[in-house]
N, C-alpha and C. Protein backbone atom coordinates (compact mmCIF):
# COMPACT_ATOMS: atom_id res chain seq x y z
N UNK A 1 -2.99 1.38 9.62
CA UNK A 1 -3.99 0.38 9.94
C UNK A 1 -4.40 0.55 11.40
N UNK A 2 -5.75 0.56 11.52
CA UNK A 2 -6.06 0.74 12.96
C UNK A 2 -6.33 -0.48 13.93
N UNK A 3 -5.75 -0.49 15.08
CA UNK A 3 -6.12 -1.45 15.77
C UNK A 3 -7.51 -1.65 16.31
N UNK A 4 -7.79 -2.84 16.15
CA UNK A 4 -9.23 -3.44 16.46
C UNK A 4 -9.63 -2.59 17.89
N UNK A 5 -11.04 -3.17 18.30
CA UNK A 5 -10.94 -3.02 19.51
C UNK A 5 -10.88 -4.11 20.89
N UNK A 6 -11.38 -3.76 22.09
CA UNK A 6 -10.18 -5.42 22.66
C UNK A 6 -11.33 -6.14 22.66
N UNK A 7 -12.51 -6.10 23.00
CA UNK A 7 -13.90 -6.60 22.71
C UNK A 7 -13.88 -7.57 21.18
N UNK A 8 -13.57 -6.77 20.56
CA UNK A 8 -13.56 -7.75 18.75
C UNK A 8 -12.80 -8.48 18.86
N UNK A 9 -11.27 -8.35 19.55
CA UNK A 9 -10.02 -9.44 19.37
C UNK A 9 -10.21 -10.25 20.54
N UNK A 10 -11.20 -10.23 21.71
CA UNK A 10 -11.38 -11.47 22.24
C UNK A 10 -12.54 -12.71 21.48
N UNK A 11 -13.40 -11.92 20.90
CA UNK A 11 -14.21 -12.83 19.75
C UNK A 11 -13.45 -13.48 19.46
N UNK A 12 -12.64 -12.84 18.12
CA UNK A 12 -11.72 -13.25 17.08
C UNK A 12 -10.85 -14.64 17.74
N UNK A 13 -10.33 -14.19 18.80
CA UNK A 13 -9.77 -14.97 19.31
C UNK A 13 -10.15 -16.38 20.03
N UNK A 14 -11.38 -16.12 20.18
CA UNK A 14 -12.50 -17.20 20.72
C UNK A 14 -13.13 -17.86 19.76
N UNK A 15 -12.70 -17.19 18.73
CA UNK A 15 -13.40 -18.40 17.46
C UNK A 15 -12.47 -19.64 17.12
N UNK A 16 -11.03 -19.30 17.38
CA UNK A 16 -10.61 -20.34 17.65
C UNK A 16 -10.53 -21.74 18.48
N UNK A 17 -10.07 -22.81 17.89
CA UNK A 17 -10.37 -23.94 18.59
C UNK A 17 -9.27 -24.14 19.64
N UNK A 18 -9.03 -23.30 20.73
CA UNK A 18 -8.20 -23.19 21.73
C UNK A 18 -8.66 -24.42 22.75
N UNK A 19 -7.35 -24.92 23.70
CA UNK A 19 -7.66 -25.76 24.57
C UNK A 19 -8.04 -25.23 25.85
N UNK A 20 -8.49 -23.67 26.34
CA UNK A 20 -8.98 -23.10 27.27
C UNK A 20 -9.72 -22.07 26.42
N UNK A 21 -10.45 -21.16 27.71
CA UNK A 21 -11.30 -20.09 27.44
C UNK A 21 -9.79 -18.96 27.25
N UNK A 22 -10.44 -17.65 26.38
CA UNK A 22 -9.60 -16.91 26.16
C UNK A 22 -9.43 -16.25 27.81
N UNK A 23 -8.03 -15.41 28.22
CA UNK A 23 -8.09 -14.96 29.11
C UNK A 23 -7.68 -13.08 28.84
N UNK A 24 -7.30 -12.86 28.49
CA UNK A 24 -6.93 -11.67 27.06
C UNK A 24 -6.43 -11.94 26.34
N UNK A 25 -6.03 -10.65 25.42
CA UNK A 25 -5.60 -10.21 24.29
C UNK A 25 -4.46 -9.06 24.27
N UNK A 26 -3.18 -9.37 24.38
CA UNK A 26 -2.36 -7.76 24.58
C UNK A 26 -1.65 -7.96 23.22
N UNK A 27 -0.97 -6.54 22.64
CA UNK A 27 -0.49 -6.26 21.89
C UNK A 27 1.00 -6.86 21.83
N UNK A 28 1.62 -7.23 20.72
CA UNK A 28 3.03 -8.06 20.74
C UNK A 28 3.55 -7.48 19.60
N UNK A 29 4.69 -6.80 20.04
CA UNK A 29 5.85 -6.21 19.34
C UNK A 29 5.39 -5.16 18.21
N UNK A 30 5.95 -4.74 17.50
CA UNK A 30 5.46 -3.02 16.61
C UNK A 30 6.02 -3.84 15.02
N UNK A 31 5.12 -4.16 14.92
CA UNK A 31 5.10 -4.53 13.08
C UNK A 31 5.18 -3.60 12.43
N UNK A 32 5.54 -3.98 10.73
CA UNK A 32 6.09 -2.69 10.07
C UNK A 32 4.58 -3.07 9.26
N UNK A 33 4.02 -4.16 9.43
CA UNK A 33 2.97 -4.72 8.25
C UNK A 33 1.65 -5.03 8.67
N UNK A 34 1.80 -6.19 10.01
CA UNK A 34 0.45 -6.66 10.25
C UNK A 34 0.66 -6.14 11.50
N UNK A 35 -0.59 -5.99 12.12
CA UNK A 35 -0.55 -5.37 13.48
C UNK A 35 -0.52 -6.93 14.60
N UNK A 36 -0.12 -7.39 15.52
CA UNK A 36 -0.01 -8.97 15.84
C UNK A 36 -0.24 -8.65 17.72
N UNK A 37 -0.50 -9.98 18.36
CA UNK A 37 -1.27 -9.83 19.88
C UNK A 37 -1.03 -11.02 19.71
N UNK A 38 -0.65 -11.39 21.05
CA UNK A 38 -0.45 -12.59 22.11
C UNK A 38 -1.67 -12.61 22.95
N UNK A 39 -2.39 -14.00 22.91
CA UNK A 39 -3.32 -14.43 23.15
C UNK A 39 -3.20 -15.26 24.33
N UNK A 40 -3.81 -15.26 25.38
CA UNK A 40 -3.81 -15.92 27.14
C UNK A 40 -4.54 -16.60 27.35
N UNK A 41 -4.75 -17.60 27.14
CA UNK A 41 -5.76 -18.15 28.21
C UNK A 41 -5.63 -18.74 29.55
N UNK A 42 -6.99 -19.01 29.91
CA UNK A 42 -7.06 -19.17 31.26
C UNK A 42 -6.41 -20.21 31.75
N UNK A 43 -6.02 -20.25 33.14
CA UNK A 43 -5.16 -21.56 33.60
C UNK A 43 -3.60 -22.38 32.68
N UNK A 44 -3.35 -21.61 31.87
CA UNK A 44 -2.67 -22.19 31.01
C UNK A 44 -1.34 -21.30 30.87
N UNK A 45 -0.05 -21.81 31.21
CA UNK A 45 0.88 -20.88 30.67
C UNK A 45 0.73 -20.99 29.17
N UNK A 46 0.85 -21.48 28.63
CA UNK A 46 1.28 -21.12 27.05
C UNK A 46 0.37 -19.86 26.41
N UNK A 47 0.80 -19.44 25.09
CA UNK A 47 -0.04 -18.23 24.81
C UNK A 47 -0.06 -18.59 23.21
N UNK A 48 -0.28 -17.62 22.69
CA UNK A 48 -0.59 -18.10 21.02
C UNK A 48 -0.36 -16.42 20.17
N UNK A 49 -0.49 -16.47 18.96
CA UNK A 49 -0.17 -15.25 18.25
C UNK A 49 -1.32 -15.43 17.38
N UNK A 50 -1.77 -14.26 17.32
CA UNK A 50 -3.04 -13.65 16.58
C UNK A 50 -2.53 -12.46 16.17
N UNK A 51 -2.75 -12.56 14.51
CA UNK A 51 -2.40 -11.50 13.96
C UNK A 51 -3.24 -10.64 12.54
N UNK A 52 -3.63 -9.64 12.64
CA UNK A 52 -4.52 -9.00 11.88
C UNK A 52 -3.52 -8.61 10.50
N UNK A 53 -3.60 -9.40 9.40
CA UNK A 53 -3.31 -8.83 8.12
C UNK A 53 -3.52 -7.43 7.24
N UNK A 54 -2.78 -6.89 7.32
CA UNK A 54 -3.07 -5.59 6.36
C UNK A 54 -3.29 -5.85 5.32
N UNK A 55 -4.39 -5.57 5.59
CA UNK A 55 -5.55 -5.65 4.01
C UNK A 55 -5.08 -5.24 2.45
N UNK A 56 -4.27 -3.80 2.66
CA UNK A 56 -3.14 -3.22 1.69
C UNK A 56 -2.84 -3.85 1.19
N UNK A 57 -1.64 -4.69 1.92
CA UNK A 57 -0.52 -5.50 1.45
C UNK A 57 -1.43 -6.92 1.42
N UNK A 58 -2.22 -7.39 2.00
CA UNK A 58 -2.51 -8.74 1.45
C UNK A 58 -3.98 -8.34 1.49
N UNK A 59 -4.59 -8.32 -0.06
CA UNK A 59 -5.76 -7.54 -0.37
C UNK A 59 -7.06 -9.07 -0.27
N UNK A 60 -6.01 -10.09 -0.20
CA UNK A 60 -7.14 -11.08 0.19
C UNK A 60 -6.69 -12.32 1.14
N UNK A 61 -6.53 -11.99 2.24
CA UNK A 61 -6.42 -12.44 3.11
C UNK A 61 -7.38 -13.90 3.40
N UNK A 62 -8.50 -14.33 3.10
CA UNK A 62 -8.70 -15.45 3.00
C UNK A 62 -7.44 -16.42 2.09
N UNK A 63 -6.60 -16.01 0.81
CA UNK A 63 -6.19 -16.88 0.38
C UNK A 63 -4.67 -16.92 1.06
N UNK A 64 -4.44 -16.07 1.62
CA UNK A 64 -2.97 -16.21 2.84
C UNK A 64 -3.25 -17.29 4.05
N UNK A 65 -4.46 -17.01 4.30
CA UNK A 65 -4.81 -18.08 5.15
C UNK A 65 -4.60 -20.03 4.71
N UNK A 66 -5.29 -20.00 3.30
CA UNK A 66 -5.21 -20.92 2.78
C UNK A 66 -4.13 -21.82 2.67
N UNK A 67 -3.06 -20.86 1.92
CA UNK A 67 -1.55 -20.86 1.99
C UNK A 67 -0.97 -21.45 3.18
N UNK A 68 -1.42 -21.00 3.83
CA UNK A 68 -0.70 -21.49 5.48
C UNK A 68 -1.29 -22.68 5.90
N UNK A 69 -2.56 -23.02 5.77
CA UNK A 69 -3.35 -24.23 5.80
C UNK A 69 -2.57 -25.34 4.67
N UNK A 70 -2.52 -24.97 3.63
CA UNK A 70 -1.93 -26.00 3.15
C UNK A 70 -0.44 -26.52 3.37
N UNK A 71 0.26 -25.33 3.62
CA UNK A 71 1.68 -25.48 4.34
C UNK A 71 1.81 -26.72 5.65
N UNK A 72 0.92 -26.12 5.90
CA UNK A 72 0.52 -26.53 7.55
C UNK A 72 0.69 -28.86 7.54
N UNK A 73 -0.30 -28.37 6.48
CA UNK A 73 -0.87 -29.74 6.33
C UNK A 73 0.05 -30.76 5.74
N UNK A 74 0.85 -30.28 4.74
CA UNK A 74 2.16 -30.65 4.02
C UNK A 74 2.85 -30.89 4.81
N UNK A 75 3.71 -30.06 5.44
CA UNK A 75 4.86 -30.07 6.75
C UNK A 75 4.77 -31.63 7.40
N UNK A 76 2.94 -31.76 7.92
CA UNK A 76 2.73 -32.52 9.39
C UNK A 76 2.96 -33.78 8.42
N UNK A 77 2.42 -33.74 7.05
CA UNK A 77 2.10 -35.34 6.36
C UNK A 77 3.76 -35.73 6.24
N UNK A 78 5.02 -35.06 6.25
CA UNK A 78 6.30 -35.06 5.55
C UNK A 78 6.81 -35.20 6.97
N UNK A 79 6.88 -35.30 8.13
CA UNK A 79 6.92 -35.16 9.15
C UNK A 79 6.56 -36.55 9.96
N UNK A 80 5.27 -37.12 9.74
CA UNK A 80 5.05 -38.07 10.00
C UNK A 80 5.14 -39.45 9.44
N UNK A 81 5.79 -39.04 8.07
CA UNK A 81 6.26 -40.48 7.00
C UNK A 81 7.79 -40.71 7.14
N UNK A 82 7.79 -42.19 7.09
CA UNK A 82 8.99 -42.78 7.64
C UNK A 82 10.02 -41.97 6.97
N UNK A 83 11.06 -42.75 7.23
CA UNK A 83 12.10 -42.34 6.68
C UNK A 83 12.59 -42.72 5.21
């Protein structure tokens, strides 16, 4: 799988609803699967993970996304109901 270029993964990365402007994009750790980058923005220590799915192995990547969206959403509702 080829890596993007750094121009596309600051888009990509700017399409997100981040609480700063992007500041780069560097590469994070050697996957056996998805290729993955730590994301910077400006003024901000914290960073974030952006990661490009291999298409191969997950041939539809919109519905992995989904998956995780609904995970996501489950977790916070189970999380925030009493005890």
């Amino acid at each position: 799988m080829a890596a993007p270029e750094r121009d596309h993964l600051l888009r990509v990365a700017e399409a997100f609803d981040l609480p700063a402007p992007v500041a780069r994009v560097e590469p994070l750790g050697q996957g056996n699967v998805n290729v993955t980058y730590r994301v910077f923005l400006e003024g901000d220590s914290a960073s974030y993970v952006l990661q490009c799915l291999n298409t191969e192995v997950f041939p539809q990547p919109r519905l992995v996304m989904a998956n995780i969206t609904a995970d996501r959403k489950s977790t916070t509702s189970e999380l925030q109901s009493p005890c």
